[in-house]
C-alpha atoms as a PDB file:
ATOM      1  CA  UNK A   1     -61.843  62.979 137.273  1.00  0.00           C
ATOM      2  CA  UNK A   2     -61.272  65.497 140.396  1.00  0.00           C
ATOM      3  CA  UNK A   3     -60.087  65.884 143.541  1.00  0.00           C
ATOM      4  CA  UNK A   4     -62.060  62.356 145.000  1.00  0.00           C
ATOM      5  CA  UNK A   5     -60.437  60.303 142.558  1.00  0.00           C
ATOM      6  CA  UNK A   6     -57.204  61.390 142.963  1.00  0.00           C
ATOM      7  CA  UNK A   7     -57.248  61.064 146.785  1.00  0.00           C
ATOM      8  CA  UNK A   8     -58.730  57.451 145.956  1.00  0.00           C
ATOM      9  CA  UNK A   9     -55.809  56.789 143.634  1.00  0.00           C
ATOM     10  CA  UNK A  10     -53.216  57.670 146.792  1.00  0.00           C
ATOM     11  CA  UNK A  11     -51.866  54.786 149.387  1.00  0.00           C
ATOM     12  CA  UNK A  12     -53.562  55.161 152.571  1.00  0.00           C
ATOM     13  CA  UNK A  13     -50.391  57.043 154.257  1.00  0.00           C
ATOM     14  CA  UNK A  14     -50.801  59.988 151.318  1.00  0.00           C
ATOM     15  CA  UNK A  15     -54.340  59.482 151.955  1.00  0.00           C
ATOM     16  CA  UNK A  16     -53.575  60.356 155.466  1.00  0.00           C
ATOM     17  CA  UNK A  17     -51.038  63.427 154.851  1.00  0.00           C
ATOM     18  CA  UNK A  18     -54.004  64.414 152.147  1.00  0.00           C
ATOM     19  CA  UNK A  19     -56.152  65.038 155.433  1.00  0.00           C
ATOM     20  CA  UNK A  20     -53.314  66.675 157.270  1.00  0.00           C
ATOM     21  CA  UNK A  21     -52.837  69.112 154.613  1.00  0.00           C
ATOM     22  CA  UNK A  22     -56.581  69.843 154.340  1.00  0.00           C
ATOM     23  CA  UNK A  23     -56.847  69.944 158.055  1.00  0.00           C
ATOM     24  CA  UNK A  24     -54.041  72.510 157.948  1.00  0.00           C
ATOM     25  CA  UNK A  25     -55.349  74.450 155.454  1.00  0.00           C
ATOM     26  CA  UNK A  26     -58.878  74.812 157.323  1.00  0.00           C
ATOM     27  CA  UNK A  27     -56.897  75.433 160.333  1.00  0.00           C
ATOM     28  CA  UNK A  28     -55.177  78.384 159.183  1.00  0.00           C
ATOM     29  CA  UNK A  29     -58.153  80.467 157.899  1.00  0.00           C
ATOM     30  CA  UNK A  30     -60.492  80.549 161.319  1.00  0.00           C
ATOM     31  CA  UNK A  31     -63.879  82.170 160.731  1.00  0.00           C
ATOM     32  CA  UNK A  32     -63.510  84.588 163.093  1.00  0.00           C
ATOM     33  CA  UNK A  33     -59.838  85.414 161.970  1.00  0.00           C
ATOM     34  CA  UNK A  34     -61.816  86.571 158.863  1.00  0.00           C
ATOM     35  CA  UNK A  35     -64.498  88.189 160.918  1.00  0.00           C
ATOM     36  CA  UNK A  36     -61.399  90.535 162.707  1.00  0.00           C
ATOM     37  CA  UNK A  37     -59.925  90.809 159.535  1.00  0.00           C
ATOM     38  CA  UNK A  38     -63.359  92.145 157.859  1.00  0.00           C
ATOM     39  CA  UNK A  39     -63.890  94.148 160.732  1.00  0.00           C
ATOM     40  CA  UNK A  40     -60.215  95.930 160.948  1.00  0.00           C
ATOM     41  CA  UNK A  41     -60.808  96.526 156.715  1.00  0.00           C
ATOM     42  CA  UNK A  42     -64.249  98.163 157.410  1.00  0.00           C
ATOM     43  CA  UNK A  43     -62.926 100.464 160.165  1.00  0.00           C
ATOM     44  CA  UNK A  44     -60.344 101.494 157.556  1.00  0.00           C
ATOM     45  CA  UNK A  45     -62.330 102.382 155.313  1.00  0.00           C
ATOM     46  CA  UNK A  46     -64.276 104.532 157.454  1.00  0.00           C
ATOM     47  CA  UNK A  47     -61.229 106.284 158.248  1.00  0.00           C
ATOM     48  CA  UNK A  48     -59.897 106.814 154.777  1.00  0.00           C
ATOM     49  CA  UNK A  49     -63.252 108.154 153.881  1.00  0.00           C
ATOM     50  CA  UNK A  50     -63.024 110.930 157.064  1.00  0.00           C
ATOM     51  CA  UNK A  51     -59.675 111.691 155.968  1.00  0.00           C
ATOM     52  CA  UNK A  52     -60.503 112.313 152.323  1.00  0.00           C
ATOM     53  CA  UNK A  53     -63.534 113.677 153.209  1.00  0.00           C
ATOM     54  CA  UNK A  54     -61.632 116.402 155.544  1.00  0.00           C
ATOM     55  CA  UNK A  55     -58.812 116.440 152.227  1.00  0.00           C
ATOM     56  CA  UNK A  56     -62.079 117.795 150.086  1.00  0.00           C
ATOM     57  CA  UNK A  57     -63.306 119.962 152.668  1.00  0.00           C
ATOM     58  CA  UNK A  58     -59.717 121.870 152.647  1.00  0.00           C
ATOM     59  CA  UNK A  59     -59.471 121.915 148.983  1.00  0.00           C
ATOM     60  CA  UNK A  60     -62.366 123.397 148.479  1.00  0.00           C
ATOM     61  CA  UNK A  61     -61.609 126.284 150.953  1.00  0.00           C
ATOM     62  CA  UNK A  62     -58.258 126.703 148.529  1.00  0.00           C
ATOM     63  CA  UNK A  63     -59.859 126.870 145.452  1.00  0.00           C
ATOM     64  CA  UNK A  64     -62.887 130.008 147.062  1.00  0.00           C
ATOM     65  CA  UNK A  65     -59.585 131.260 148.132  1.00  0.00           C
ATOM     66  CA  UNK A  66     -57.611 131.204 144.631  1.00  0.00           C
ATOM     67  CA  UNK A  67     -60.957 132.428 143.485  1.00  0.00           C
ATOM     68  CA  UNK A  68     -60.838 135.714 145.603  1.00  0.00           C
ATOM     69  CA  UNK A  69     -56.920 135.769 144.780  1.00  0.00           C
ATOM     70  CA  UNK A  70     -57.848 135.903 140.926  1.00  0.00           C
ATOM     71  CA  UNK A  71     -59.945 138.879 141.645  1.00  0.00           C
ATOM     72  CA  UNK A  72     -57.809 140.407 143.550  1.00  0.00           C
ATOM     73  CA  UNK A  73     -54.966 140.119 141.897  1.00  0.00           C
ATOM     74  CA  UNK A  74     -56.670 141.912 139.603  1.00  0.00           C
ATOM     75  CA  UNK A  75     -57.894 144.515 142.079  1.00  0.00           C
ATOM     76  CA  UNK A  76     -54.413 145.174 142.870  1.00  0.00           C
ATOM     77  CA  UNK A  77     -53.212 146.490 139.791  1.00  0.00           C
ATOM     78  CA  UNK A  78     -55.487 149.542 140.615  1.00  0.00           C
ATOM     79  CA  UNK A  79     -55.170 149.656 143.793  1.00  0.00           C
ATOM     80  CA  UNK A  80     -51.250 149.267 145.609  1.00  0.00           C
ATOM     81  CA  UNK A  81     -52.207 150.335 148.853  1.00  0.00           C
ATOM     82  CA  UNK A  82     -50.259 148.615 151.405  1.00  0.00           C
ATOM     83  CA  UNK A  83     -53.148 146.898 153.149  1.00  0.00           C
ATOM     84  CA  UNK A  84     -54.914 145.166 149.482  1.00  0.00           C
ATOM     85  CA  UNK A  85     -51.044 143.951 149.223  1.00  0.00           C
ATOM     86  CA  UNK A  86     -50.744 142.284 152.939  1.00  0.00           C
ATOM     87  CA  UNK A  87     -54.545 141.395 152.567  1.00  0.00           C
ATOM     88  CA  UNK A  88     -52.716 139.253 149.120  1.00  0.00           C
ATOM     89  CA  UNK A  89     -49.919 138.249 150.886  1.00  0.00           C
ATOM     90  CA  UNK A  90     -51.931 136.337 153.666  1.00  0.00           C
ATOM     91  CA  UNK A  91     -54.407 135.067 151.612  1.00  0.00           C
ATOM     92  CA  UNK A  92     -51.661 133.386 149.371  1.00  0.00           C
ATOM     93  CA  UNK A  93     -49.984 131.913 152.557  1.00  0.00           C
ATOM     94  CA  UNK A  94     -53.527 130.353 153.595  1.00  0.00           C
ATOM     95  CA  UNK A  95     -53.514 128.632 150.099  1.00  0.00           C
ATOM     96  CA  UNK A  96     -50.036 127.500 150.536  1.00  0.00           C
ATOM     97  CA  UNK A  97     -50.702 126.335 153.939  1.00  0.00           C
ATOM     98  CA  UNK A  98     -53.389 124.344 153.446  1.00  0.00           C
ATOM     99  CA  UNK A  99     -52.092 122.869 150.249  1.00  0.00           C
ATOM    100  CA  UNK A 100     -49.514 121.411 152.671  1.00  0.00           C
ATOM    101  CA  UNK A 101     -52.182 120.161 155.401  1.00  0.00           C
ATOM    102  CA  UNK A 102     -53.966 118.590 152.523  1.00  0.00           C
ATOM    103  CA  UNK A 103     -50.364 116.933 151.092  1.00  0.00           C
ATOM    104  CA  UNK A 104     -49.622 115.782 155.064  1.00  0.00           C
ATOM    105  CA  UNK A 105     -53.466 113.925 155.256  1.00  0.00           C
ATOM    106  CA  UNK A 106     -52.469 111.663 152.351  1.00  0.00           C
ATOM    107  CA  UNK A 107     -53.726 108.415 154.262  1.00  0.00           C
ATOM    108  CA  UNK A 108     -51.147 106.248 151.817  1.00  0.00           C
ATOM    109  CA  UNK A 109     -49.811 104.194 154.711  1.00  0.00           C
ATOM    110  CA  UNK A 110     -53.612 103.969 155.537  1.00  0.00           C
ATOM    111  CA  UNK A 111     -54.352 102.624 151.878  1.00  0.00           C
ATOM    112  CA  UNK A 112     -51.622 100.249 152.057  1.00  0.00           C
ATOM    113  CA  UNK A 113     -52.244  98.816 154.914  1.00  0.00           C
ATOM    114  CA  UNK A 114     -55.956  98.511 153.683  1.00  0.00           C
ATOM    115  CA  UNK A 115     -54.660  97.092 150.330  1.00  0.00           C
ATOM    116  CA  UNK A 116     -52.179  94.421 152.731  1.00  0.00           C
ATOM    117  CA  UNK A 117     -55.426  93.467 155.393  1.00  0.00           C
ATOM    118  CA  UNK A 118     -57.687  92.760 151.959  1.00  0.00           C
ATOM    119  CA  UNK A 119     -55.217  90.519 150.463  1.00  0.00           C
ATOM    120  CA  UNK A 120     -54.742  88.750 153.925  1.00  0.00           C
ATOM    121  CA  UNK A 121     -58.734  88.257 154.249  1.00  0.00           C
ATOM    122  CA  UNK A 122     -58.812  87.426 150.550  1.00  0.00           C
ATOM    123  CA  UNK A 123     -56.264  84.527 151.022  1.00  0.00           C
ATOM    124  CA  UNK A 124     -58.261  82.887 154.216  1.00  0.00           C
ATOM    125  CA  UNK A 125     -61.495  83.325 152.461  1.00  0.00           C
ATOM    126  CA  UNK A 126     -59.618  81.191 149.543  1.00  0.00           C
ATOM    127  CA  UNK A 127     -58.383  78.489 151.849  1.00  0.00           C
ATOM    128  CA  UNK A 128     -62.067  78.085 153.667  1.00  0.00           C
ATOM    129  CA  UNK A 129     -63.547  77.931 150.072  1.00  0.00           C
ATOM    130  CA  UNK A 130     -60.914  75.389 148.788  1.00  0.00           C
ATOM    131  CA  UNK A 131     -61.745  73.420 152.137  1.00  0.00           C
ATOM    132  CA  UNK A 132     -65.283  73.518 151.459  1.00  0.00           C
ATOM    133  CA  UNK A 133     -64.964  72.177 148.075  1.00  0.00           C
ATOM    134  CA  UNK A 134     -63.158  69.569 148.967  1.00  0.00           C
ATOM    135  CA  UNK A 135     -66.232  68.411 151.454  1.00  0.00           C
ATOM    136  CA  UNK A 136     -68.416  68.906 148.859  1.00  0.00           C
ATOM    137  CA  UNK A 137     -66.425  66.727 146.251  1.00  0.00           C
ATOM    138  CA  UNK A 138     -66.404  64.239 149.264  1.00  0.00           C
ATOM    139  CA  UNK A 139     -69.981  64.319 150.143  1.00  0.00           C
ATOM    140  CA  UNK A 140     -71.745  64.362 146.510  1.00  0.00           C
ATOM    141  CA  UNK A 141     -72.625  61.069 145.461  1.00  0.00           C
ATOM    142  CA  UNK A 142     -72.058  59.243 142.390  1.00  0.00           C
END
């Protein structure tokens, strides 16, 4: 049993609404729909990576920085001249600055949207595949 000998068990008007739905559902999931799709995903991707690749870049600027600031710190206790303390004092507002920048490149709404344009390309690819199998289970013979 499968989908051929169910549609040959239907009257010929669900026989005919059994072609309108399959029509439909190839309708609705266009190859090059899928093609934009894929495309729009794959220039997402390529931004996500720049962004995280810029994220990395600035994090590892704040962690030479926290590096000098460890030694420093350090430094400090020897020396309190007025200029090692402003040199520690700027050097711990770069960190926190770029800690921000790095917080404010998140690319979540980028990821989502990513995560939303998959499922979308996902669900056409599933209707042209059902569609197809349904030709095939038509077209093999007995």
């Amino acid at each position: 049993m499968g989908v051929k000998d169910f549609f040959e068990s239907m009257s010929e008007s669900n026989k005919d609404l059994f072609y309108t739905v399959v029509n439909s559902i190839q309708a609705s999931a266009p190859k090059d729909k899928i093609d934009r799709l894929d495309n729009f995903l794959q220039q997402l991707r390529k931004e996500i990576d720049q962004t995280n690749a810029h994220r990395q870049m600035l994090g590892s600027q704040v962690h030479q920085i926290e590096q000098v600031i460890k030694h420093l710190v350090s430094y400090a206790e020897q020396d309190t001249s007025l200029e090692i303390s402003l040199f520690l004092t700027t050097l711990q507002k770069i960190v926190n600055d770029l800690k921000i920048e790095i917080a404010a490149l998140r690319p979540e709404n980028k990821l989502e949207k990513k995560f939303d344009v998959a499922r979308r390309k996902e669900s056409l690819e599933q209707r042209r595949n059902l569609v197809m199998r349904i030709e095939d289970a038509f077209n093999k013979k007995d």
